[in-house]
Structures are given as structure tokens and as C-alpha cells.
Protein backbone atom coordinates (compact mmCIF):
# COMPACT_ATOMS: atom_id res chain seq x y z
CA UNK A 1 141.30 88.77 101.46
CA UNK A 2 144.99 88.90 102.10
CA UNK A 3 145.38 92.36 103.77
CA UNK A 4 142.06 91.76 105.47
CA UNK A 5 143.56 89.94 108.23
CA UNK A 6 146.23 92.87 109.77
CA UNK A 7 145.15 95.10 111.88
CA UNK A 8 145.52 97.94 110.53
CA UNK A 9 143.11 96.71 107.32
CA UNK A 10 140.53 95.47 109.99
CA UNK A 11 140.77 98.92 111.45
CA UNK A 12 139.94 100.79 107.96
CA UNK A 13 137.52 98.54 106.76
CA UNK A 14 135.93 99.05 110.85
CA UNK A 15 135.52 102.64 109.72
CA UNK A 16 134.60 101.77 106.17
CA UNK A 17 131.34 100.13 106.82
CA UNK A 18 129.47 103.14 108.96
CA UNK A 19 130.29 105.32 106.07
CA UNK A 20 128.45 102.29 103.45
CA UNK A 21 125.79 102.39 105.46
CA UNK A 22 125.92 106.64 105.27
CA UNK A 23 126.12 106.44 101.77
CA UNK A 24 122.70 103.77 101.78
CA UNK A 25 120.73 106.10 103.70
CA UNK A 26 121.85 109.13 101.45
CA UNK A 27 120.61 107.18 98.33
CA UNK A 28 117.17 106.28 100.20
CA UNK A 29 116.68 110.13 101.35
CA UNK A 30 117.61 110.96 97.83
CA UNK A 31 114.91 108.74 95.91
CA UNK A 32 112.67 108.96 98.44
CA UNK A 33 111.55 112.78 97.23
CA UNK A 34 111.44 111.48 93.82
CA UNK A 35 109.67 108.30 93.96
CA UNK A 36 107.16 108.47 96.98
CA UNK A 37 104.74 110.88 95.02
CA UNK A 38 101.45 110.42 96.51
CA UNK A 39 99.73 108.63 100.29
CA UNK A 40 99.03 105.84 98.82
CA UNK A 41 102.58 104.88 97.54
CA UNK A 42 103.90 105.55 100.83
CA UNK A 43 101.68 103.10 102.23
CA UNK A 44 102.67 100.84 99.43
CA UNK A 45 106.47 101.43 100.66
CA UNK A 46 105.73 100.93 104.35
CA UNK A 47 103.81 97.45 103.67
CA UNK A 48 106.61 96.48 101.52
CA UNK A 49 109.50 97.06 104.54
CA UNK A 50 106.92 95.02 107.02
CA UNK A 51 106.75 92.37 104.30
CA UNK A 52 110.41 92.32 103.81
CA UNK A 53 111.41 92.48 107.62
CA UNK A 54 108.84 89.90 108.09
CA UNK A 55 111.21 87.40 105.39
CA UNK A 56 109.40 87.56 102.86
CA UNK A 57 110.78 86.78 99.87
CA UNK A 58 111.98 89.88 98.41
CA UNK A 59 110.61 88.98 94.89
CA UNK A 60 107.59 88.47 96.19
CA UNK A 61 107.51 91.47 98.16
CA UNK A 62 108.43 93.61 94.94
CA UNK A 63 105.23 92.26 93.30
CA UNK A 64 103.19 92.92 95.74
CA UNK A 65 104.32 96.51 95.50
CA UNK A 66 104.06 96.71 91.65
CA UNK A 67 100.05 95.51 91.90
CA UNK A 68 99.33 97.36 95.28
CA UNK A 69 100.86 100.13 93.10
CA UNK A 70 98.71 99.71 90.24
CA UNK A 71 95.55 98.77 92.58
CA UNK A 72 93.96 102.32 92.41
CA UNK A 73 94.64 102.25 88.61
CA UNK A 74 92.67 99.20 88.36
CA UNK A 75 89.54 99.92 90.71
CA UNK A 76 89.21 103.06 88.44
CA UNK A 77 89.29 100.81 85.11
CA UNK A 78 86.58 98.44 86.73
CA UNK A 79 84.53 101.17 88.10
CA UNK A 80 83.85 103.01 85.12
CA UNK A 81 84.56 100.73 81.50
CA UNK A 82 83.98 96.90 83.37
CA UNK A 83 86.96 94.15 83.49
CA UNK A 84 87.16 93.99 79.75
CA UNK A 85 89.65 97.14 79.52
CA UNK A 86 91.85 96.12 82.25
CA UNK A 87 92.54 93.62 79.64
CA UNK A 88 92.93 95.21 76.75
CA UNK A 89 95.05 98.05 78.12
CA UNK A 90 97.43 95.81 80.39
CA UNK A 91 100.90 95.69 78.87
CA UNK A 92 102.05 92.16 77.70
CA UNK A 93 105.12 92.26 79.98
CA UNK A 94 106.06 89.59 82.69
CA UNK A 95 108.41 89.68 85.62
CA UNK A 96 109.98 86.86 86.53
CA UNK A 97 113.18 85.46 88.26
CA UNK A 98 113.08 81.36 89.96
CA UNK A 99 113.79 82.39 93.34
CA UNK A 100 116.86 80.63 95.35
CA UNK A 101 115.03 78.42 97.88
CA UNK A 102 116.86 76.46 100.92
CA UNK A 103 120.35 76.40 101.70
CA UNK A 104 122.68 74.45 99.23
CA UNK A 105 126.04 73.15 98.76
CA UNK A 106 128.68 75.59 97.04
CA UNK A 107 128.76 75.03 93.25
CA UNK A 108 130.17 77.34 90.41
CA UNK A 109 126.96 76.44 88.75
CA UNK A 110 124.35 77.79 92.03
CA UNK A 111 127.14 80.57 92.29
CA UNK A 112 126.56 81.64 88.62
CA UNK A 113 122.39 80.67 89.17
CA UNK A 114 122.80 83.21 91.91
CA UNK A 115 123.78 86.17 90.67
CA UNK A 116 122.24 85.70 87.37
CA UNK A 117 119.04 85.43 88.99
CA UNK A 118 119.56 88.82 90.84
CA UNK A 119 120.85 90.58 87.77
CA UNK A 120 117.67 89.69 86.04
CA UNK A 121 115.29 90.24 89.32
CA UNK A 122 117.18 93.43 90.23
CA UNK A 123 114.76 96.93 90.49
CA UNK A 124 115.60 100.17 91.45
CA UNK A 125 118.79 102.16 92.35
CA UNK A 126 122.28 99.65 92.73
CA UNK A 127 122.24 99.94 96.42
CA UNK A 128 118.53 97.93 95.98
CA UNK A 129 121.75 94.85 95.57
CA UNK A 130 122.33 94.79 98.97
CA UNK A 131 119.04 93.09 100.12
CA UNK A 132 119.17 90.75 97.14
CA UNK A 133 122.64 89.24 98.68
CA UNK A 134 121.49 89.62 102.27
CA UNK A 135 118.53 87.68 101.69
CA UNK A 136 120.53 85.25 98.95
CA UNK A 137 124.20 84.85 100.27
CA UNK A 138 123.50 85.09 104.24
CA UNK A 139 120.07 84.36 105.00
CA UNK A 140 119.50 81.11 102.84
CA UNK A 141 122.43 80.00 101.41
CA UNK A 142 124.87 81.10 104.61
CA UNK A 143 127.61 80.95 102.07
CA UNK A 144 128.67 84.76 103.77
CA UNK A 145 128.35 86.06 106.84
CA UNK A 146 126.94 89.80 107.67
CA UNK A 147 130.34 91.37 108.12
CA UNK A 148 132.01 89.54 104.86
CA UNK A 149 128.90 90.88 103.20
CA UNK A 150 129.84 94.51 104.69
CA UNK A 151 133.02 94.19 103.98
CA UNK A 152 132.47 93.43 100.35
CA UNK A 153 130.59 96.02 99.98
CA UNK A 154 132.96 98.22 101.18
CA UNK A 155 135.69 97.13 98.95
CA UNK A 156 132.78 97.33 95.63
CA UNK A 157 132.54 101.53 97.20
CA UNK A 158 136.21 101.45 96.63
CA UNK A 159 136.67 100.70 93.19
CA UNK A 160 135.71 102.43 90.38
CA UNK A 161 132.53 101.51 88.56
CA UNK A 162 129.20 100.48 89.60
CA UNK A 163 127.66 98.73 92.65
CA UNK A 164 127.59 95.42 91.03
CA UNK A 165 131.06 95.40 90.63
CA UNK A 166 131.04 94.71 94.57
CA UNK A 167 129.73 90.77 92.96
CA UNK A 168 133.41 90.19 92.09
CA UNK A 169 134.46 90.49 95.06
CA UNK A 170 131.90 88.37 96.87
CA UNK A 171 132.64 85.38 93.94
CA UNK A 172 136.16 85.29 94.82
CA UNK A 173 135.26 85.35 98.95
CA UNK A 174 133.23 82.47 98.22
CA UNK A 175 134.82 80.72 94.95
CA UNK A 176 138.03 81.85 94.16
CA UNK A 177 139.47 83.28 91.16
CA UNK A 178 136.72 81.41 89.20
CA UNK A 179 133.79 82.60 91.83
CA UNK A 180 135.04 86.16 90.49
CA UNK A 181 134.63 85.77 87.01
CA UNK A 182 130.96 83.51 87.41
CA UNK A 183 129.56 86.09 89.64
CA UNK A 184 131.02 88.61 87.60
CA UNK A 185 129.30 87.11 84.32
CA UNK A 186 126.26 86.29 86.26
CA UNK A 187 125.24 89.57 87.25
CA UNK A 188 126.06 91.44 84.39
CA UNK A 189 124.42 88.72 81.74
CA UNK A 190 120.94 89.84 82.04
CA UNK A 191 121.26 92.92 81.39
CA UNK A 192 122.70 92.57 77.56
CA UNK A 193 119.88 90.48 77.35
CA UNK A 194 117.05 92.03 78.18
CA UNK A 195 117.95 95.18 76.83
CA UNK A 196 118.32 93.39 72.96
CA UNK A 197 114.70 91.82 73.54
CA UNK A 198 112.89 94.60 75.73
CA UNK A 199 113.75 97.43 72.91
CA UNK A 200 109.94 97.12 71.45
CA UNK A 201 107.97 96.74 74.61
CA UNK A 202 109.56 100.13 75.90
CA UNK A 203 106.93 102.75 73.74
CA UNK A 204 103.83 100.14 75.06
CA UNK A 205 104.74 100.38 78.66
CA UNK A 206 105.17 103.71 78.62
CA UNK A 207 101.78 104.63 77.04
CA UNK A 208 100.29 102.01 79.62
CA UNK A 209 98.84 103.86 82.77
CA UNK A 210 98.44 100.60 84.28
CA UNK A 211 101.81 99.45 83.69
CA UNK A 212 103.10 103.13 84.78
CA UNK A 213 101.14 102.61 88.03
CA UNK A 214 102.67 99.36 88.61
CA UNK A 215 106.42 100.90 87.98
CA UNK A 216 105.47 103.30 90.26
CA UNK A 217 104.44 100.43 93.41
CA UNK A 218 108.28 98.56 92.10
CA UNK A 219 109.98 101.68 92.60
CA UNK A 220 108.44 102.37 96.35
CA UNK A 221 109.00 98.61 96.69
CA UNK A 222 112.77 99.26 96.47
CA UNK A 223 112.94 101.75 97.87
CA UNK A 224 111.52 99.95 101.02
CA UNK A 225 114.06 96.84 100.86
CA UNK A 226 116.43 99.53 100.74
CA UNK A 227 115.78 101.16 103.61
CA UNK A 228 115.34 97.58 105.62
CA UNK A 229 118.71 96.38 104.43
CA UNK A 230 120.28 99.43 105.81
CA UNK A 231 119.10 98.93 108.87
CA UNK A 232 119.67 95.46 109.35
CA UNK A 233 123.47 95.76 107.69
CA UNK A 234 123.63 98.93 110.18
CA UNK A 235 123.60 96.77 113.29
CA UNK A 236 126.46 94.60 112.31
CA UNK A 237 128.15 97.93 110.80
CA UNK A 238 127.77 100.30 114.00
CA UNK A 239 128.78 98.38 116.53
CA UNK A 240 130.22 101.02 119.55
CA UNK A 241 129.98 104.83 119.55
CA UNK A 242 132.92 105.62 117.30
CA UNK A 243 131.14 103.66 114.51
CA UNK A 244 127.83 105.86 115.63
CA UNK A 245 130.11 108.92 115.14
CA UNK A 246 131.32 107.86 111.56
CA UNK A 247 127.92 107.13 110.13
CA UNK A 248 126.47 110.46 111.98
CA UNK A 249 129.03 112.78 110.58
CA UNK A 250 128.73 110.70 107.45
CA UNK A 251 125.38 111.03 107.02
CA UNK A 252 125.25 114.83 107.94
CA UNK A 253 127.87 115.71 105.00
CA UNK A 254 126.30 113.86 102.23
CA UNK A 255 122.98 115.35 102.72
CA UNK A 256 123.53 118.49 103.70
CA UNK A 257 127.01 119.63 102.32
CA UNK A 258 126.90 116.73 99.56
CA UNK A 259 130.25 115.93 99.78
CA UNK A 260 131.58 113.10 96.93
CA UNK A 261 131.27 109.99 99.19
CA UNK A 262 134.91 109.01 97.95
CA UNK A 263 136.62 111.71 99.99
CA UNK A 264 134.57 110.44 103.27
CA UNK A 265 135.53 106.63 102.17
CA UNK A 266 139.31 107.77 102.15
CA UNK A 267 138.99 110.02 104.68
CA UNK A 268 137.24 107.12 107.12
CA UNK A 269 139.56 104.89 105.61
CA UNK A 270 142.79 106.72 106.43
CA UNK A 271 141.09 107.17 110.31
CA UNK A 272 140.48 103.52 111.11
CA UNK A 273 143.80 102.32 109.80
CA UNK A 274 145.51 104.92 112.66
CA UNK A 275 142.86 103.99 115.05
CA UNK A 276 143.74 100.55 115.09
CA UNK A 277 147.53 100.54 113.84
């Protein structure tokens, strides 16, 4: 926040961002092979970037993936054995997450509310975090804008450690010291949490065929927000055709040469700062 403001920082985090936004699409082309295993889920993933570039909610959009996932599972259960065995097979397991509505005054309290709720929500790779804060931070709350969202991001690719850790920086944007550790706290929470209680549901849900069908309609349904959010963060990100370059050339080495994306993050780095000094 302090460096941010000289030019030669602006300049390095102006070639940071293309090479985020590289490092996005890698880890969409990557899952993509993995997780987009028959037609139908890649109509599943298609509906679920209309629904999501359409605004809606991206919880809701995630369960409509999970049952459009599961739908052929279930038309086959009804077909042949009747209702009763959808029923009796269907895993005991709910998702849930209260869903951040209209725009509201800053509060450590929303702030921790916020993050918790996307640490509990959250499905799919890390990067799935970006369209969780998008839609959150900028979009309803306007407590960021696109570029401080970018730029946070950029700083979370910087540090060692997970995606999430890119939270931190966002609470203390927004809140301070304090923001920091709430944010911090409220993304991680959920996670100790559900992995004490979910330890016995594990062995059912993965006998389920149902429930497997409807992990596989989540994980397109990611996938999809993923792919959206990189596009919309890519328009505020690639701005002129230097920026074009960076995320090109980016792109190109990471899938094809598979290059560590820290090398191109210092590399880009070291570039804008004598671009701009």
C-alpha cells in the first residue's frame, strides 16, 4: 500500500497483472482436460459461464451445475427402479453458504462474514477465489475496485503459500491491520471445520454415483466461473498492447514450455519497474 503509489511499483505491478491473468488461464487449460470428461459436462460448464456472466449469483450458479451434473444420473434412477431409489441412494450431504446480498457499510464483523462465507462456499482449484471476491468485494459490496482487486492478487502470486493468502492482503486494503487478521481468520476457519465434521461422510459420497455425478457438474461449474473471471479481470489487466504482449508470451511459456510462473512474475516484475522508472 505504501510502495504502491511510486512509479516505479505502479510500473511492476502494470506488468504483474497480464502475467495473473496468464497464470488463470494456464490453471483453466490445465483442469479443463481433467474435469470436462464427457458432452454433457461441457454443456453443463458453458451454461454455468452464461449464468455467471449473466450475474447470477455464483452460489447459485454452482448448484445449478452440481444437479445439471447429476441430471443424467437421476433420469437413469427414475427410468428404470422409480423415485424411491433416488432417495435411498442420495447422500445426506448439504451445501450451503448465506449469500452476501446488497451493498453494506464496512464492518470488521461483514469483513469477517465475508470471507468466512467464501471459505466455506469455495469449490474447485484456488484461482476459483477470484470470482468469489469479484462478485463479493466489487460487484456488491464496492468495498474494492477491479484494479485493487488485481493488484491484490498480484501481491497473494508473490508470496509464498496459497491463493487465499492473497485475503490478507485485501483485509488490510480495506480494514487495516485488523482487516488482515479477520479476513485472514475468515477464510481459513472453515476449512478446520469442516474437515473435523466431514471425516465420516467422505466413504458415503464416494460410493454415491449420484453424489459423484453431482461433484462432477461443481467441478465444470468452477471451472466455468473461472474462466469468466479471467476474462472480465483481463480487461482491466490488459489494457494497451504491451500488456497484450505480457499475457501472450505469458501464456505461451506456461503451457507449452511450463515454466514455474515465479520466474515470469519476477521476470515481468523486474520489466515494468524499468518500463516505467
Amino acid at each position: 500500500m505504501r510502495y504502491g503509489t511510486l512509479p516505479q511499483v505502479d510500473g511492476a505491478l502494470y506488468a504483474l497483472k497480464p502475467v495473473v491473468i496468464a497464470i488463470v488461464v494456464q490453471a483453466f487449460w490445465k483442469l479443463r482436460r481433467t474435469a470436462v470428461k464427457t458432452k454433457w459436462l461441457a454443456t453443463v460448464a458453458v451454461v454455468a459461464g452464461v449464468l455467471y456472466a449473466l450475474r447470477v449469483h455464483e452460489l447459485l450458479t454452482l448448484l445449478i451445475a452440481g444437479g445439471l451434473g447429476a441430471a443424467p444420473m437421476i433420469f437413469e434412477l427414475l427410468s428404470r427402479r422409480g423415485p424411491a431409489l433416488l432417495f435411498t441412494t442420495m447422500t445426506p450431504a448439504r451445501l450451503f453458504g448465506a449469500a452476501v446480498t446488497a451493498a453494506a457499510p464496512f464492518g470488521m464483523w461483514r469483513l469477517f462474514m465475508v470471507f468466512a462465507k467464501i471459505g466455506a462456499v469455495l469449490f474447485g482449484s484456488g484461482y476459483v477465489l477470484l470470482a468469489f471476491l469479484r462478485s463479493d468485494l466489487v460487484d456488491r459490496l464496492h468495498w474494492l475496485t477491479e484494479r485493487q482487486l488485481l493488484d491484490s492478487v498480484a501481491v497473494g502470486q508473490l508470496t509464498p503459500g496459497p491463493v487465499f493468502t492473497t485475503a490478507t492482503f485485501i483485509g488490510y486494503v480495506i480494514g487495516g491491520v485488523r482487516g488482515a487478521i479477520v479476513a485472514s481468520v475468515g477464510i481459513f476457519a472453515p476449512a478446520f471445520l469442516f474437515v473435523a465434521i466431514s471425516g465420516f461422510l467422505i466413504p458415503s459420497i464416494r460410493r454415491s454415483a449420484l453424489a459423484s455425478s453431482m461433484l462432477d457438474g461443481l467441478v465444470v461449474g468452477s471451472l466455468a466461473l473461472m474462466g469468466v473471471v479471467a476474462w472480465q479481470l483481463g480487461r482491466a489487466a490488459i489494457t494497451d498492447l504491451p500488456t497484450l504482449t505480457i499475457a501472450i508470451t505469458s501464456a505461451i511459456l506456461l503451457l507449452t514450455l511450463r515454466i514455474n510462473s515465479a520466474w515470469l512474475i519476477v521476470v515481468a516484475g523486474i520489466l515494468g519497474w524499468l518500463y516505467h522508472g
